[in-house]
PDB file of N, CA and C in Angstrom:
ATOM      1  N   UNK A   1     211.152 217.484 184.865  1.00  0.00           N
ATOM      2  CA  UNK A   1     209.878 217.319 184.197  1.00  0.00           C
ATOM      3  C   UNK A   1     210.024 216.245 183.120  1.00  0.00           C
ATOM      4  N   UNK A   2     209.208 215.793 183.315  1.00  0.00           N
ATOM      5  CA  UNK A   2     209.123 214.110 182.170  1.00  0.00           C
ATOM      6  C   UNK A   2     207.956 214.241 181.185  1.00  0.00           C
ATOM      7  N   UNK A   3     208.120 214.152 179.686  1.00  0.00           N
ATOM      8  CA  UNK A   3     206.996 214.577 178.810  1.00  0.00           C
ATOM      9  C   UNK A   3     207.270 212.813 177.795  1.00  0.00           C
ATOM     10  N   UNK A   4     206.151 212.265 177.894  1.00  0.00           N
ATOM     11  CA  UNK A   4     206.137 211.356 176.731  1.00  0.00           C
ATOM     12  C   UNK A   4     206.764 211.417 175.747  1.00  0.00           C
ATOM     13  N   UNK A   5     207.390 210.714 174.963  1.00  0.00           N
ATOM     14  CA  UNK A   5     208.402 211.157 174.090  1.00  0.00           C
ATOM     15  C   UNK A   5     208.109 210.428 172.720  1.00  0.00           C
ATOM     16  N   UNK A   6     208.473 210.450 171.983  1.00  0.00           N
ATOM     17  CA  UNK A   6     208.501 210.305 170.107  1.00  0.00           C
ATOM     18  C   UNK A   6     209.749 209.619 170.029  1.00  0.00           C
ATOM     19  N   UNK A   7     210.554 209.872 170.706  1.00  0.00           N
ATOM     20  CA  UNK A   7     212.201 209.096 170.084  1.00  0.00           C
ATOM     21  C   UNK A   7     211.859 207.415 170.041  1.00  0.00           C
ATOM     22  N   UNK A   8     212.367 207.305 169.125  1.00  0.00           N
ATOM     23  CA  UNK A   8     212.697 205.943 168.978  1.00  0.00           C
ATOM     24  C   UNK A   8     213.772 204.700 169.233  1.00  0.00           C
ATOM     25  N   UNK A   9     213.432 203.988 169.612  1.00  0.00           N
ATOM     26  CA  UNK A   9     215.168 203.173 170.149  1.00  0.00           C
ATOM     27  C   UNK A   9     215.713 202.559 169.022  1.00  0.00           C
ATOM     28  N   UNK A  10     216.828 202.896 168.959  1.00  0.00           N
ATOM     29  CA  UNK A  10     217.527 202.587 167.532  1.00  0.00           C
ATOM     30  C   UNK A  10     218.068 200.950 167.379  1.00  0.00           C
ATOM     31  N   UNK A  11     217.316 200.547 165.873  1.00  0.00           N
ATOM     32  CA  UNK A  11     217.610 199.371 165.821  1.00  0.00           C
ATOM     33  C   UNK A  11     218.605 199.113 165.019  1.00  0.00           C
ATOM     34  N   UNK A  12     219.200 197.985 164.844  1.00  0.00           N
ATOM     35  CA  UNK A  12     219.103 197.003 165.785  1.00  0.00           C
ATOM     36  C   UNK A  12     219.558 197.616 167.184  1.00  0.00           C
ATOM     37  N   UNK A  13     219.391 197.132 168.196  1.00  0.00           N
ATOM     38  CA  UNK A  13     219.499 197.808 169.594  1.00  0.00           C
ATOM     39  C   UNK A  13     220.914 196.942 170.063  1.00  0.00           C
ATOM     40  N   UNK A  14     221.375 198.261 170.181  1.00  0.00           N
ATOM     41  CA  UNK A  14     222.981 198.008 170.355  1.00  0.00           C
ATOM     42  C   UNK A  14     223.128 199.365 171.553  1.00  0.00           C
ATOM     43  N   UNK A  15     223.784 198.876 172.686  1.00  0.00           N
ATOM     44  CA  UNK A  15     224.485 199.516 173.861  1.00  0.00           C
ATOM     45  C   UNK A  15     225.898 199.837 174.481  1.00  0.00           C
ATOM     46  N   UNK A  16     226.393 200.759 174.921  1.00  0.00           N
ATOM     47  CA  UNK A  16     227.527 201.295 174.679  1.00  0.00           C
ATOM     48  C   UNK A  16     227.422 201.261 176.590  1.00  0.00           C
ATOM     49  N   UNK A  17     227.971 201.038 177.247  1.00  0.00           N
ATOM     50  CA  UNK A  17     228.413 200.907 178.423  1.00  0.00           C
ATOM     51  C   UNK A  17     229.330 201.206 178.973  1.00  0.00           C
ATOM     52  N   UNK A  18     229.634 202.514 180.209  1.00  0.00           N
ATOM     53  CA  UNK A  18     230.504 202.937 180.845  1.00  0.00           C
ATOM     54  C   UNK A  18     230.752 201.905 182.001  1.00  0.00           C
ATOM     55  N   UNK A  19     231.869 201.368 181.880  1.00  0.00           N
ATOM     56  CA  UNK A  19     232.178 200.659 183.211  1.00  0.00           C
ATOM     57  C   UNK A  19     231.819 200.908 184.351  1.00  0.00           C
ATOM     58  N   UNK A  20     232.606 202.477 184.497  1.00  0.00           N
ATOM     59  CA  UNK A  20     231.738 202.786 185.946  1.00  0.00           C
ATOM     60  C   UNK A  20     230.514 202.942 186.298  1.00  0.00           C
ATOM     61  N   UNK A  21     229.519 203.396 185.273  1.00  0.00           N
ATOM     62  CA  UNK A  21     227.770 203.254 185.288  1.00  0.00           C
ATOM     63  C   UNK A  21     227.436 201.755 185.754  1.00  0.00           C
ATOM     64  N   UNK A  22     228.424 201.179 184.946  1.00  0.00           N
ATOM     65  CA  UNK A  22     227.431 199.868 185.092  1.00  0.00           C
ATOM     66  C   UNK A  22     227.672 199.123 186.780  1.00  0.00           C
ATOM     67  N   UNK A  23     229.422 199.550 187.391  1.00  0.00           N
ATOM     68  CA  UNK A  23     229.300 198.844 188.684  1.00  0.00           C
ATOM     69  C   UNK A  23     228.792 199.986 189.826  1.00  0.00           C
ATOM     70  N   UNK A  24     228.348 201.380 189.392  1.00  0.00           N
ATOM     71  CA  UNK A  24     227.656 201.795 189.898  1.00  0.00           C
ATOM     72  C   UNK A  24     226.393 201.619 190.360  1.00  0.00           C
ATOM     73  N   UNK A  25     225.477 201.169 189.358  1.00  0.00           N
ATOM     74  CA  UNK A  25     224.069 200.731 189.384  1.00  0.00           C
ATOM     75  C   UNK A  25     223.911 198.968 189.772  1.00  0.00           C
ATOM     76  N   UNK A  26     225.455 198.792 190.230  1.00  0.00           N
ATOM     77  CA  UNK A  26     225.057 197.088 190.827  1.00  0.00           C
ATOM     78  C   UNK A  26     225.102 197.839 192.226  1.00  0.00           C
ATOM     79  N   UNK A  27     226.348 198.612 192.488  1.00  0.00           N
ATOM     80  CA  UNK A  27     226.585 198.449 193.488  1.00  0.00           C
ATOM     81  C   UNK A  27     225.252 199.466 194.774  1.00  0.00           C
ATOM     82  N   UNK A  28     224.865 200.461 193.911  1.00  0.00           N
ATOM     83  CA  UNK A  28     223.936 201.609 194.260  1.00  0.00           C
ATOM     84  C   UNK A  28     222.863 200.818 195.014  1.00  0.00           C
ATOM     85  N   UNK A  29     222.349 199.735 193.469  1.00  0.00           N
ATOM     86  CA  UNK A  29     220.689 199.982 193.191  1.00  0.00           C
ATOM     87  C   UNK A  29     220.838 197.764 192.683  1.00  0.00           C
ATOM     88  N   UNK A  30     221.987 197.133 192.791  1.00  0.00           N
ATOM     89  CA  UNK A  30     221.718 195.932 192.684  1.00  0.00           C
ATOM     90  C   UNK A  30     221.544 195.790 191.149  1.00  0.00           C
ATOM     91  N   UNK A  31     221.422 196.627 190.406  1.00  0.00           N
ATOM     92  CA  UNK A  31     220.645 196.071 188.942  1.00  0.00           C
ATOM     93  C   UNK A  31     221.779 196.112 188.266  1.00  0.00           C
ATOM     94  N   UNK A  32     222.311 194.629 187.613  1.00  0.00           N
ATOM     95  CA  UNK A  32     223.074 193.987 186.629  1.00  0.00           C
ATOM     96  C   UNK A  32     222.581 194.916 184.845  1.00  0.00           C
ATOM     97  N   UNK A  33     223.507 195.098 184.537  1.00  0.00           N
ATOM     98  CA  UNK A  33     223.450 195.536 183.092  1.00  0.00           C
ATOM     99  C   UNK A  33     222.752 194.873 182.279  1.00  0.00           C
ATOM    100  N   UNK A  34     222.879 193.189 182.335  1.00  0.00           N
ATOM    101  CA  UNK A  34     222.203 192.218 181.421  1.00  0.00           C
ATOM    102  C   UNK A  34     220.247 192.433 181.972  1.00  0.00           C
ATOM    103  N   UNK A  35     219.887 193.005 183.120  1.00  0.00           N
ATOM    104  CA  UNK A  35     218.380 193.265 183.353  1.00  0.00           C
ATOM    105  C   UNK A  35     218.646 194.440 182.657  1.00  0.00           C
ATOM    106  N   UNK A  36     219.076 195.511 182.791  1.00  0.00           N
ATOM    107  CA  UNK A  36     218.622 196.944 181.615  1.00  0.00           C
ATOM    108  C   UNK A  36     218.605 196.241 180.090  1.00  0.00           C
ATOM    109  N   UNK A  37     219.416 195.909 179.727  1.00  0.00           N
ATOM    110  CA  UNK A  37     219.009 195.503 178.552  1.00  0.00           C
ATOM    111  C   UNK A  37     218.198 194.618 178.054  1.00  0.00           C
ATOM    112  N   UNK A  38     217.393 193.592 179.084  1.00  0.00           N
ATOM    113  CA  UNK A  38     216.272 192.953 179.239  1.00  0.00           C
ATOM    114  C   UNK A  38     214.833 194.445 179.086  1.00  0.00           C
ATOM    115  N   UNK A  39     215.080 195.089 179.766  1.00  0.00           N
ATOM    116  CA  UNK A  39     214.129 196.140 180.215  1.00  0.00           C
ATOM    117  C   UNK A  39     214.055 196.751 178.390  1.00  0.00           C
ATOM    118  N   UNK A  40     215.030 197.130 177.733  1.00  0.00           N
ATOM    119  CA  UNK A  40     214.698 197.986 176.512  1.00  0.00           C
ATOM    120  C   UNK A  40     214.190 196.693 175.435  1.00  0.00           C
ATOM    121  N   UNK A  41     214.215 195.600 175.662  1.00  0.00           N
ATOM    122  CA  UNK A  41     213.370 194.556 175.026  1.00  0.00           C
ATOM    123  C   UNK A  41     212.139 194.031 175.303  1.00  0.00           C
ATOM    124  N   UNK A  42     211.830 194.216 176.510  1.00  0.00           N
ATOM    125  CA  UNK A  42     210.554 194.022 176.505  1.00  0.00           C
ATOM    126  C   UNK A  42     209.345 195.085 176.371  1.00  0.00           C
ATOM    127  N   UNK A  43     208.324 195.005 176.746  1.00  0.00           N
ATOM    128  CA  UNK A  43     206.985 195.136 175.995  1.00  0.00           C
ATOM    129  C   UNK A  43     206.138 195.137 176.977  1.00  0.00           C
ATOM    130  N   UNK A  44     205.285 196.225 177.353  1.00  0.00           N
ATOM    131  CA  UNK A  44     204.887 197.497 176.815  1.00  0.00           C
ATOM    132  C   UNK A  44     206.244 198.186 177.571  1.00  0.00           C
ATOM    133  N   UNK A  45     206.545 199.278 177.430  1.00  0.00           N
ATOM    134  CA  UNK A  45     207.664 200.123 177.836  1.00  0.00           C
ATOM    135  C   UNK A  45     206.684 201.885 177.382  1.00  0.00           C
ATOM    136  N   UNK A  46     207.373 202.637 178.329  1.00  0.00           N
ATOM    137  CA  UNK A  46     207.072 203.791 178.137  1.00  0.00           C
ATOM    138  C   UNK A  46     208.512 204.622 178.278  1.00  0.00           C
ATOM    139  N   UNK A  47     208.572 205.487 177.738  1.00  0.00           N
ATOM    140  CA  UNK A  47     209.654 206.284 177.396  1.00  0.00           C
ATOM    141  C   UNK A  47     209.331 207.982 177.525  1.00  0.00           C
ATOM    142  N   UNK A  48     209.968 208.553 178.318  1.00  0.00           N
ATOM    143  CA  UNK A  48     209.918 210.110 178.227  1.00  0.00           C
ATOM    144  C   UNK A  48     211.000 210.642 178.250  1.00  0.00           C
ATOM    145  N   UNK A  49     211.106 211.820 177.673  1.00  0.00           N
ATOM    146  CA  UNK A  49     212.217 213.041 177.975  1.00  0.00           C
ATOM    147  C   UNK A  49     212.493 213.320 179.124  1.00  0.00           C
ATOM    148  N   UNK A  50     213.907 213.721 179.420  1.00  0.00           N
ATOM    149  CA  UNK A  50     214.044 214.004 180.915  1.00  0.00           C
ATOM    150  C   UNK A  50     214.889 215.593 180.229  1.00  0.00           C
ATOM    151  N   UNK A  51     213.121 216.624 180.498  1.00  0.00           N
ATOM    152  CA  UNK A  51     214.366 217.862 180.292  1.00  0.00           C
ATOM    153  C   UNK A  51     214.797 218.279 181.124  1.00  0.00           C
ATOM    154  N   UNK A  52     215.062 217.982 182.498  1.00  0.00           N
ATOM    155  CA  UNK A  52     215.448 218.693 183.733  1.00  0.00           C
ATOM    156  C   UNK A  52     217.277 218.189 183.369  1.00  0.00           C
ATOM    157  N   UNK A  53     217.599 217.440 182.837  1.00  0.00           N
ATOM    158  CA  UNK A  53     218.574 217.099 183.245  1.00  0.00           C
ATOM    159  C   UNK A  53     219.750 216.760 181.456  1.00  0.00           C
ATOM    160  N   UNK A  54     218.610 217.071 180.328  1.00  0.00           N
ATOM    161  CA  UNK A  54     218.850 217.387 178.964  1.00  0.00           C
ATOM    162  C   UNK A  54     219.775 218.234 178.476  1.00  0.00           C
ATOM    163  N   UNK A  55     220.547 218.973 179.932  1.00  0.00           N
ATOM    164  CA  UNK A  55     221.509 220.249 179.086  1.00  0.00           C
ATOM    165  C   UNK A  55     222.444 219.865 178.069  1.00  0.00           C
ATOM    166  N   UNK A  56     223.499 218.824 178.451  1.00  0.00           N
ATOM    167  CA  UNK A  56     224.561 218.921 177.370  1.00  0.00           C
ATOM    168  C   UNK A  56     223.859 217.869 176.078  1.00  0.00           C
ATOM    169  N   UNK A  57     223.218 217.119 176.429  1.00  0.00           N
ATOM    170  CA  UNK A  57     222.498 215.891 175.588  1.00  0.00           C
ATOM    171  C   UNK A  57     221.444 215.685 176.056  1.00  0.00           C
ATOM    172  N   UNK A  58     220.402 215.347 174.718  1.00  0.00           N
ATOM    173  CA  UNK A  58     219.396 214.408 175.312  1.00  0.00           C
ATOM    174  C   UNK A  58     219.499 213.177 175.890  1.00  0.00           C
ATOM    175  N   UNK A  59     218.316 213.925 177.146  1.00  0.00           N
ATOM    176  CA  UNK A  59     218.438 212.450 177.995  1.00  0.00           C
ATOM    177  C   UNK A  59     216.979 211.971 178.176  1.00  0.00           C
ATOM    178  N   UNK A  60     216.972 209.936 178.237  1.00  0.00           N
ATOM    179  CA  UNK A  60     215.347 209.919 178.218  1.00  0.00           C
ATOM    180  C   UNK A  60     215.420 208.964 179.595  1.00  0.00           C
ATOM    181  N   UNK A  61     214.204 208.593 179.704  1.00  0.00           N
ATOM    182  CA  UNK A  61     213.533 207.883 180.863  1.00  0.00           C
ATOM    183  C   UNK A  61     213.182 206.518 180.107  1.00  0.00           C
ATOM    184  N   UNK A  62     213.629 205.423 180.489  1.00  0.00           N
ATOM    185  CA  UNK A  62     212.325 204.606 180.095  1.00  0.00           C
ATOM    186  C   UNK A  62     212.225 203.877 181.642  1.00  0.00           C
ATOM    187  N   UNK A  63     210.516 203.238 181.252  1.00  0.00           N
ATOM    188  CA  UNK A  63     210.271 202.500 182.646  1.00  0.00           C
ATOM    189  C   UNK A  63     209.564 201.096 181.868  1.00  0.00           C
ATOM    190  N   UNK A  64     209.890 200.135 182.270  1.00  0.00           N
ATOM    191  CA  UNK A  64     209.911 198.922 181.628  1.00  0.00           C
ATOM    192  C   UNK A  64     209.940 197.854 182.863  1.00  0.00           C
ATOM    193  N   UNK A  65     210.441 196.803 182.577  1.00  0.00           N
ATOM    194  CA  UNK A  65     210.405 195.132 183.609  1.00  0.00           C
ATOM    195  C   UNK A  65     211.630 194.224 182.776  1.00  0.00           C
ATOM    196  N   UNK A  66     212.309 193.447 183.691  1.00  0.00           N
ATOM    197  CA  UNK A  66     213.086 192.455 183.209  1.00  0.00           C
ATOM    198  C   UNK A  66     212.331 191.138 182.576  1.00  0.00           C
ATOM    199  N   UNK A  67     213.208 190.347 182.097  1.00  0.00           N
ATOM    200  CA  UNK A  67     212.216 189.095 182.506  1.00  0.00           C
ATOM    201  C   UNK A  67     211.469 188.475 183.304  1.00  0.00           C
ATOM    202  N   UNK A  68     212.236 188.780 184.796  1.00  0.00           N
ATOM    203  CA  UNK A  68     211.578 188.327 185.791  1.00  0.00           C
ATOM    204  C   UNK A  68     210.506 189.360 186.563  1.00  0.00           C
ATOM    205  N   UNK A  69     209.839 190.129 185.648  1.00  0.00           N
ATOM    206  CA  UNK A  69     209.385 191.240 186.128  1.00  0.00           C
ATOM    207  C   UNK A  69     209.463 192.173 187.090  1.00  0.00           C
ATOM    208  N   UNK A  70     211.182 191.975 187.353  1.00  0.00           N
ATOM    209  CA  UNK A  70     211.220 193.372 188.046  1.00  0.00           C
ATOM    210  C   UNK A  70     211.013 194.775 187.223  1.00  0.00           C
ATOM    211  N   UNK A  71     210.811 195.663 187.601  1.00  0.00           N
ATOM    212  CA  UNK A  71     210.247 196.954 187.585  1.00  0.00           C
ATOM    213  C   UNK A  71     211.193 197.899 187.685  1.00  0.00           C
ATOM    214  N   UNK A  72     211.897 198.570 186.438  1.00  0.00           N
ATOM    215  CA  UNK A  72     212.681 199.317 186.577  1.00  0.00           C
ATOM    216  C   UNK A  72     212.663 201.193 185.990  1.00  0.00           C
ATOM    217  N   UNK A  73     213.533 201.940 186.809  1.00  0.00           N
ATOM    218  CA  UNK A  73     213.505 203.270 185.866  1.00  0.00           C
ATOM    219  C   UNK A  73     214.674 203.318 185.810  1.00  0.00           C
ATOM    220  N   UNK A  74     214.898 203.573 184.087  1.00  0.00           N
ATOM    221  CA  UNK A  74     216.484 204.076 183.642  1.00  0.00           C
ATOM    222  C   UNK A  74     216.268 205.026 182.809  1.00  0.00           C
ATOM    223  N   UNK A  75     217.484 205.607 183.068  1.00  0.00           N
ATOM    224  CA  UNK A  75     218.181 206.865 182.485  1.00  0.00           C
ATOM    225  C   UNK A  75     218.970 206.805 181.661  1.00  0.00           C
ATOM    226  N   UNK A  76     218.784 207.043 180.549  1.00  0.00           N
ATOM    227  CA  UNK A  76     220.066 206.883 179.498  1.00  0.00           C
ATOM    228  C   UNK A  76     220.171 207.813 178.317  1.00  0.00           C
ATOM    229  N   UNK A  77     220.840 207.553 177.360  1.00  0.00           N
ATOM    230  CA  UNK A  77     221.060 208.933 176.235  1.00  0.00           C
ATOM    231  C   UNK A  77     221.456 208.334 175.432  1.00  0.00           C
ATOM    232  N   UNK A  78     221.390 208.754 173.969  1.00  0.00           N
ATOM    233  CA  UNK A  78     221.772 207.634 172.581  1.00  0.00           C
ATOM    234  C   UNK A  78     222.875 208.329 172.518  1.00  0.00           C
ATOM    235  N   UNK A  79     223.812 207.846 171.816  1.00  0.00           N
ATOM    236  CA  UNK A  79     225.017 208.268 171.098  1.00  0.00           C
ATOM    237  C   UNK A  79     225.398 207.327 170.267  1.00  0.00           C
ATOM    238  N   UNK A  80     225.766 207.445 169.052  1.00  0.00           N
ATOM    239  CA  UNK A  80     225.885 207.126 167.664  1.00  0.00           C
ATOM    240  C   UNK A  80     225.330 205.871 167.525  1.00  0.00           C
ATOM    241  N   UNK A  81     223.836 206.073 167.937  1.00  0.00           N
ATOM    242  CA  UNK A  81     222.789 204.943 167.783  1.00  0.00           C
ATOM    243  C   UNK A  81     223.138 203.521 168.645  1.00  0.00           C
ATOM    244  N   UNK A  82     223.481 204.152 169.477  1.00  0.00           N
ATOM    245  CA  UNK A  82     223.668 202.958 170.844  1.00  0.00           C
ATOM    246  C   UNK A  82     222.950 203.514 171.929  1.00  0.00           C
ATOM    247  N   UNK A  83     222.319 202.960 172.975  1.00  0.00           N
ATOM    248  CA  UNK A  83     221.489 203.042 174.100  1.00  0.00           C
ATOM    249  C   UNK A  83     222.885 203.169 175.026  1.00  0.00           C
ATOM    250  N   UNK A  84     222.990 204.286 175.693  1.00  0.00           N
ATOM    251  CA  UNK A  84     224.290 204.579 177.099  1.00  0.00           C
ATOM    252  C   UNK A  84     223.263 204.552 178.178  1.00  0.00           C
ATOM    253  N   UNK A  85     223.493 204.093 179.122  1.00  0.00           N
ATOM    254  CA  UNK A  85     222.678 203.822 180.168  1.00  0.00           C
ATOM    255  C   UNK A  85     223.701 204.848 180.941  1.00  0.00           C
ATOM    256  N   UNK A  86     222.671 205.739 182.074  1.00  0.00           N
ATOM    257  CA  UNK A  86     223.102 206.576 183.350  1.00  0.00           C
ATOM    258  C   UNK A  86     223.183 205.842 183.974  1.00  0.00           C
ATOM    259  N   UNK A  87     221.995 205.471 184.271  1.00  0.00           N
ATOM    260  CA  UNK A  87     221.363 205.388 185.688  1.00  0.00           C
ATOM    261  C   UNK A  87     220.601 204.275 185.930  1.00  0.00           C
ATOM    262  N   UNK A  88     220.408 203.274 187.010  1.00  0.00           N
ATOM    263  CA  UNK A  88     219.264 201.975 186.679  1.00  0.00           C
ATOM    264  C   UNK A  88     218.869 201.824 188.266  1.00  0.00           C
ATOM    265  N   UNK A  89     217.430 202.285 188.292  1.00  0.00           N
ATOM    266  CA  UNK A  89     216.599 201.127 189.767  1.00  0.00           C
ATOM    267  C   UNK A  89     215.571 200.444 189.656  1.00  0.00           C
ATOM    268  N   UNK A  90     215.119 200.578 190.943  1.00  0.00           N
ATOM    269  CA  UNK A  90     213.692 199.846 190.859  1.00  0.00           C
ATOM    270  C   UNK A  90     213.010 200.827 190.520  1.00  0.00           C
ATOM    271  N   UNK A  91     211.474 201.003 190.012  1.00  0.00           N
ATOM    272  CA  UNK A  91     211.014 202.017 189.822  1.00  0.00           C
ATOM    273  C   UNK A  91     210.295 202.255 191.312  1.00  0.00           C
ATOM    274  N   UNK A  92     209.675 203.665 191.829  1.00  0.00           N
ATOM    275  CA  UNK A  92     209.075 203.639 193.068  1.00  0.00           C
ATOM    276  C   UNK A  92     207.720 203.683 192.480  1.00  0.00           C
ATOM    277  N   UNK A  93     206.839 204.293 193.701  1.00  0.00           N
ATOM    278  CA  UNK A  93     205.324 204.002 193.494  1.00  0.00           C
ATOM    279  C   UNK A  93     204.806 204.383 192.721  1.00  0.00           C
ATOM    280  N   UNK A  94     205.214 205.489 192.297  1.00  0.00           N
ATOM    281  CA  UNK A  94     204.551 206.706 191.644  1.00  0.00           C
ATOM    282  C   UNK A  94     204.980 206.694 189.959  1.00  0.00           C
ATOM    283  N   UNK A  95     206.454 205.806 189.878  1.00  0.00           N
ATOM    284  CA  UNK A  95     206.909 205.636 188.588  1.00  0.00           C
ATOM    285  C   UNK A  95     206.192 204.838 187.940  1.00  0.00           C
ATOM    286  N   UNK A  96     205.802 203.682 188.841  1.00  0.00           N
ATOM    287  CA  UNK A  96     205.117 202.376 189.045  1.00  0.00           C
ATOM    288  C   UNK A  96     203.696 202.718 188.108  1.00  0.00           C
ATOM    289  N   UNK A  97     202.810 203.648 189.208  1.00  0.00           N
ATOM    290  CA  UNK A  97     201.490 204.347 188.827  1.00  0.00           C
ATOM    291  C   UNK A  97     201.359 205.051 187.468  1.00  0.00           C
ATOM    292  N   UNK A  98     202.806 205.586 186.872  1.00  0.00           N
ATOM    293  CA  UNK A  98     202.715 206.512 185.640  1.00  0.00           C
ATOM    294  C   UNK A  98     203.227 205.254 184.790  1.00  0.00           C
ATOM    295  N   UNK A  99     203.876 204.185 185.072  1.00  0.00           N
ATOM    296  CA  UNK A  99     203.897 203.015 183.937  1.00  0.00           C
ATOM    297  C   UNK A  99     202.856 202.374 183.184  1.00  0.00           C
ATOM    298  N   UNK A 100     202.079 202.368 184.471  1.00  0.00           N
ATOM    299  CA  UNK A 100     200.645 201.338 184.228  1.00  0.00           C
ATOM    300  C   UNK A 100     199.857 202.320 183.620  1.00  0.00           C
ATOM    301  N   UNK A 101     199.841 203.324 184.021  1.00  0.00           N
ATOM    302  CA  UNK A 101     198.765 204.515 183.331  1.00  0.00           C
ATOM    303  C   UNK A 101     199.379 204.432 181.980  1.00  0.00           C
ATOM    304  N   UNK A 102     200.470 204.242 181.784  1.00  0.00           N
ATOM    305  CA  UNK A 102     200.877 204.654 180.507  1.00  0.00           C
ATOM    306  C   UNK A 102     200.179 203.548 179.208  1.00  0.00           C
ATOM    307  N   UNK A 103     200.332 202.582 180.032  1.00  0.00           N
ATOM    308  CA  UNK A 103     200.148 201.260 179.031  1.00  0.00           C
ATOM    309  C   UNK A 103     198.700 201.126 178.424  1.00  0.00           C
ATOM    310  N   UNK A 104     197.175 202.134 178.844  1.00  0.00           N
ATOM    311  CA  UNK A 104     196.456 202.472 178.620  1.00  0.00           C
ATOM    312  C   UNK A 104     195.989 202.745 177.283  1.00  0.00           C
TER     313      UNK A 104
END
């Protein structure tokens, strides 16, 4: 379940990167680390809680675009005010549909 969220991305925006996340999500899903961190800079972005998956830490959603406007959903969790990225794809239709609704 995904609920709009209040958290804020901590500035200055600084990211903490697991090696294996990151050649995971090339190798998974194609998406280079330098586009997620394109994605938490640009504008409009929507952000929710992910409590399905919140047990040991909070974890959030954001759905955002690179520069080149690809369209992405990531998964990630702060820790000592750094952005840790899970998870990174394309977003699908429906993520797509709750982005644009969001920007409303």
């Amino acid at each position: 379940m995904y609920i709009m969220s209040r958290t804020k991305i901590p500035k200055p925006l600084a990211f903490e990167w697991d090696e294996h996340n990151k050649e995971k999500n090339w190798v998974k899903h194609q998406v280079d680390y330098k586009e997620c961190e394109q994605a938490f800079k640009n504008k409009p972005q929507a952000i929710f809680e992910d409590l399905i998956h919140s047990r040991t830490e909070s974890r959030y959603t954001l759905l955002s675009f690179t520069d080149n406007k690809r369209y992405l959903f990531i998964s990630f969790t702060i820790r000592a005010q750094k952005i840790r990225i899970i998870s990174a794809r394309d977003q699908d239709k429906k993520e797509r549909r709750i982005y644009e609704e969001s920007k409303k």
